[in-house]
C-alpha atoms as a PDB file:
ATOM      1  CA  UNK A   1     161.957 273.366 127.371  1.00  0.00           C
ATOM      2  CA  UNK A   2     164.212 276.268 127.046  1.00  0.00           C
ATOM      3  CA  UNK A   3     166.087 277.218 130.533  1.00  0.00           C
ATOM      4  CA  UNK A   4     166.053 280.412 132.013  1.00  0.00           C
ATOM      5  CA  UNK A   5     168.242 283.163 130.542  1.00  0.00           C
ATOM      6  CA  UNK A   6     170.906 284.832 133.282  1.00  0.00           C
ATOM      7  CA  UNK A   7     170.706 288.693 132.842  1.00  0.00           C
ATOM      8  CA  UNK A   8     172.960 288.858 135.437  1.00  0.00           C
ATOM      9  CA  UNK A   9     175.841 291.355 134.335  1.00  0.00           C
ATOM     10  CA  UNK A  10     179.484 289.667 135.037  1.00  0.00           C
ATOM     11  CA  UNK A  11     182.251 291.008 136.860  1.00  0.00           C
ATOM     12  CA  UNK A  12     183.717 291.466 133.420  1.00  0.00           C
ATOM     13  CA  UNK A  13     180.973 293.297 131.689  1.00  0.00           C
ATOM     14  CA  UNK A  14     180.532 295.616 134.380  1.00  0.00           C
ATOM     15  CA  UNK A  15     184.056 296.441 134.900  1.00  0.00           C
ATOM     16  CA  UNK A  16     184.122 297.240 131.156  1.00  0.00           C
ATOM     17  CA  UNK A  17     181.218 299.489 131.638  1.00  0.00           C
ATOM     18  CA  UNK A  18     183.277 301.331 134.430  1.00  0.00           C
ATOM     19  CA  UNK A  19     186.275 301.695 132.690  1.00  0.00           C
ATOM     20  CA  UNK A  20     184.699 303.165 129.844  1.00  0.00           C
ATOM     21  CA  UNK A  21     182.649 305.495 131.518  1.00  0.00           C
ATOM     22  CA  UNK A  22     185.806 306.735 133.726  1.00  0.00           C
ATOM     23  CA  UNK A  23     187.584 306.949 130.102  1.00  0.00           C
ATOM     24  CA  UNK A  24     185.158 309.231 128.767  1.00  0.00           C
ATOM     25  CA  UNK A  25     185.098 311.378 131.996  1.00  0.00           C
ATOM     26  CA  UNK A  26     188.784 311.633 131.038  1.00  0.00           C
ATOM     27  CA  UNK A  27     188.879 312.887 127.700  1.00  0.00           C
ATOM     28  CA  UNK A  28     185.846 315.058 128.809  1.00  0.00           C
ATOM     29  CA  UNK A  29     187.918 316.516 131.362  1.00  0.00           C
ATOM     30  CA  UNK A  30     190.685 317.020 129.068  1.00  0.00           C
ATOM     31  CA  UNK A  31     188.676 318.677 126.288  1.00  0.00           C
ATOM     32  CA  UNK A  32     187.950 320.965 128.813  1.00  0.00           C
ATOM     33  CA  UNK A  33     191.493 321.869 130.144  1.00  0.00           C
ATOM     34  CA  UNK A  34     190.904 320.143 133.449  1.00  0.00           C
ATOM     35  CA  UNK A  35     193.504 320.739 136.053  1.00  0.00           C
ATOM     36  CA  UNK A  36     196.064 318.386 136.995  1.00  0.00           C
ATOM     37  CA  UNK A  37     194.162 317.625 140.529  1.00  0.00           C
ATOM     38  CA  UNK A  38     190.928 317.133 138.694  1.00  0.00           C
ATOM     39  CA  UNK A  39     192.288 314.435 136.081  1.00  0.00           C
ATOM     40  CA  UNK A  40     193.657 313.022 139.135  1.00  0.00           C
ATOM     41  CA  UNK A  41     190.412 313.002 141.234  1.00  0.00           C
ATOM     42  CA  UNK A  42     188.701 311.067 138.172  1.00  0.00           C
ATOM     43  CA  UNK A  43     191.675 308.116 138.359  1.00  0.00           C
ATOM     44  CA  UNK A  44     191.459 308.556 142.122  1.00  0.00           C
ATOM     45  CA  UNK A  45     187.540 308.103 141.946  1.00  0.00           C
ATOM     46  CA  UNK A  46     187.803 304.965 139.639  1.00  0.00           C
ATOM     47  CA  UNK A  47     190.174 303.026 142.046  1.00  0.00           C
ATOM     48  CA  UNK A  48     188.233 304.316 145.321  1.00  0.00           C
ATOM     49  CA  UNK A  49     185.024 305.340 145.071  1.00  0.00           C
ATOM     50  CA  UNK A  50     183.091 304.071 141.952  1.00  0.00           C
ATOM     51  CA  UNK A  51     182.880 300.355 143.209  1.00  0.00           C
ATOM     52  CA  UNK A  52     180.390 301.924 145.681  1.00  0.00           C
ATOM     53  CA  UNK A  53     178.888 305.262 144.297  1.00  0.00           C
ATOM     54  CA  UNK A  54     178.821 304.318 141.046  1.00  0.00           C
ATOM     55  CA  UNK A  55     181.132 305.171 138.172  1.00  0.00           C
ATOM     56  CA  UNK A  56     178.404 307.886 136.847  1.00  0.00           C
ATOM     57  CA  UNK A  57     178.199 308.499 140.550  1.00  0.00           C
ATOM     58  CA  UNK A  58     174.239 307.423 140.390  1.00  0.00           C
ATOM     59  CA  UNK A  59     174.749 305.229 143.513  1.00  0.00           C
ATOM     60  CA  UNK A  60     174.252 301.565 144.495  1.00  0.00           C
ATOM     61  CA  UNK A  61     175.774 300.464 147.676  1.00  0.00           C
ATOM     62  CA  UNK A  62     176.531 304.143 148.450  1.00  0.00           C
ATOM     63  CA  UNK A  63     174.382 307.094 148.117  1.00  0.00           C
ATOM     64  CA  UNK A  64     174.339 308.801 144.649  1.00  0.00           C
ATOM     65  CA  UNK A  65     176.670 311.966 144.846  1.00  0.00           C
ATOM     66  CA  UNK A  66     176.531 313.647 141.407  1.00  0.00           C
ATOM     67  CA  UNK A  67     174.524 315.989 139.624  1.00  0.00           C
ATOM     68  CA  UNK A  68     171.052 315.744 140.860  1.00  0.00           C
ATOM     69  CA  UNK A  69     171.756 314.763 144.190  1.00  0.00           C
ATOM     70  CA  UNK A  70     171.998 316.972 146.929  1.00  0.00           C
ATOM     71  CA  UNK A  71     174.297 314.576 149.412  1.00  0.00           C
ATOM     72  CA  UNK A  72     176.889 317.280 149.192  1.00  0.00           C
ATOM     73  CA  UNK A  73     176.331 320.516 148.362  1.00  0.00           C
ATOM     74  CA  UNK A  74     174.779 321.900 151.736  1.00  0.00           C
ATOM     75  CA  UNK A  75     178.742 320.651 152.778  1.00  0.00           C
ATOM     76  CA  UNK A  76     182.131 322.526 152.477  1.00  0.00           C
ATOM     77  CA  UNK A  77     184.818 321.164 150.716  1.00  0.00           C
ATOM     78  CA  UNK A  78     186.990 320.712 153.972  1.00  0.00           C
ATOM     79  CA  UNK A  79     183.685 318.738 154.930  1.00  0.00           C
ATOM     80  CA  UNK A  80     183.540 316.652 152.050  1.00  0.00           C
ATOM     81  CA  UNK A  81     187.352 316.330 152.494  1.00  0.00           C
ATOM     82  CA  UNK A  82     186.879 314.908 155.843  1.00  0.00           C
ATOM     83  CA  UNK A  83     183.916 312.652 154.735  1.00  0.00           C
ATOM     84  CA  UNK A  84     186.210 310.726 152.428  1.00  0.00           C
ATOM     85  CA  UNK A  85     189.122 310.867 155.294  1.00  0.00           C
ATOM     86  CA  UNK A  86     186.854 309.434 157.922  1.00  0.00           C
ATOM     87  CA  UNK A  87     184.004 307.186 156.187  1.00  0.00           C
ATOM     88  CA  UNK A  88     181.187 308.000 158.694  1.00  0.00           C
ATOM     89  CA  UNK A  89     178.706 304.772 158.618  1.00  0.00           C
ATOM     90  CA  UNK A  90     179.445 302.249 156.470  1.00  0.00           C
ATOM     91  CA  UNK A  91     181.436 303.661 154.114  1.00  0.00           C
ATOM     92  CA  UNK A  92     185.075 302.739 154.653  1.00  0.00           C
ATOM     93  CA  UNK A  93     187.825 305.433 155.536  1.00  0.00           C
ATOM     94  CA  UNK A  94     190.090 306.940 153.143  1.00  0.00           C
ATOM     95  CA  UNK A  95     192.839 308.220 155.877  1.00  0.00           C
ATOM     96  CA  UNK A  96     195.567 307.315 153.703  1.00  0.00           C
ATOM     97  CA  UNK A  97     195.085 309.374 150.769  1.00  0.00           C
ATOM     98  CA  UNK A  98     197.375 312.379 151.223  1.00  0.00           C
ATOM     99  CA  UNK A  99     195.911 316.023 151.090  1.00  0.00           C
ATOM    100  CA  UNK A 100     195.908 316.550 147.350  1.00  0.00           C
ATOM    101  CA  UNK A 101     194.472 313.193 146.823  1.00  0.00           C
ATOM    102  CA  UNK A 102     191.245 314.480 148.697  1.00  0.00           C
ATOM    103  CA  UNK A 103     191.350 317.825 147.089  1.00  0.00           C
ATOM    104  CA  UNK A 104     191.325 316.069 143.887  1.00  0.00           C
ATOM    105  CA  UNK A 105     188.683 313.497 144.571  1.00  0.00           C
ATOM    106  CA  UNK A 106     186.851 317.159 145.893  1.00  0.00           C
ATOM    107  CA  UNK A 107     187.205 318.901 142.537  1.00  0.00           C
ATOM    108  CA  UNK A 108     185.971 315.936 140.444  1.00  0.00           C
ATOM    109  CA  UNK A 109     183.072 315.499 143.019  1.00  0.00           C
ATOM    110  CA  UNK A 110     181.918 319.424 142.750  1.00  0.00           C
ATOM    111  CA  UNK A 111     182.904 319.356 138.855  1.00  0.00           C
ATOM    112  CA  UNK A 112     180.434 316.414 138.302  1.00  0.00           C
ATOM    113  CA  UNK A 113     177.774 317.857 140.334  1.00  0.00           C
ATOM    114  CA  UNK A 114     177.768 321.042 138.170  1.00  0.00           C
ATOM    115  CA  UNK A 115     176.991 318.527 135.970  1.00  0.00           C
ATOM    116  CA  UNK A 116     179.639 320.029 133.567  1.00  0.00           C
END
């Protein structure tokens, strides 16, 4: 009798589905003449955010935050800004990312809700 069959994606296959999803946001973004703090806010995203959110930002152990979902836009970017600082709930804080960091992480957030 034939065992059961694990489905269960590895560590390695789903990192590789990260990284290439964050490598097409980047030559997206640079096909489009991105700025500087956007290309930044997609490496940025990759390294603090997509573990949780998602790198298509769809969700899983955070909310889903891109195009479709609304857990943003009624916010200001200084709001958003201070989301990521803070991390209200379970979501862990970001206070050490320096200004531009966060602006950049902002950008990529509201560029990816556009759903540009």
């Amino acid at each position: 009798m034939a065992g059961r069959v694990n489905t269960t994606p590895t560590l390695a296959g789903m990192h590789r589905r990260v990284v290439s999803l964050l490598l097409a946001f980047s030559f997206v973004l640079a096909s489009c003449g991105a700025s500087t703090e956007g290309k930044l806010g997609v490496e940025l995203f990759q390294v603090t955010c997509a573990a949780c959110h998602s790198a298509d930002l769809s969700g899983g152990f955070g909310p889903p935050i891109g195009a479709g979902s609304n857990a943003a836009l009624n916010l200001s970017d200084d709001q958003i800004g201070n989301t990521i600082r803070v991390g209200p709930g379970r979501m862990p804080s970001f206070a050490e990312l320096s200004d531009e960091q966060i602006a950049s992480l902002v950008e990529f957030l509201r560029w990816m809700q556009d759903g540009s």
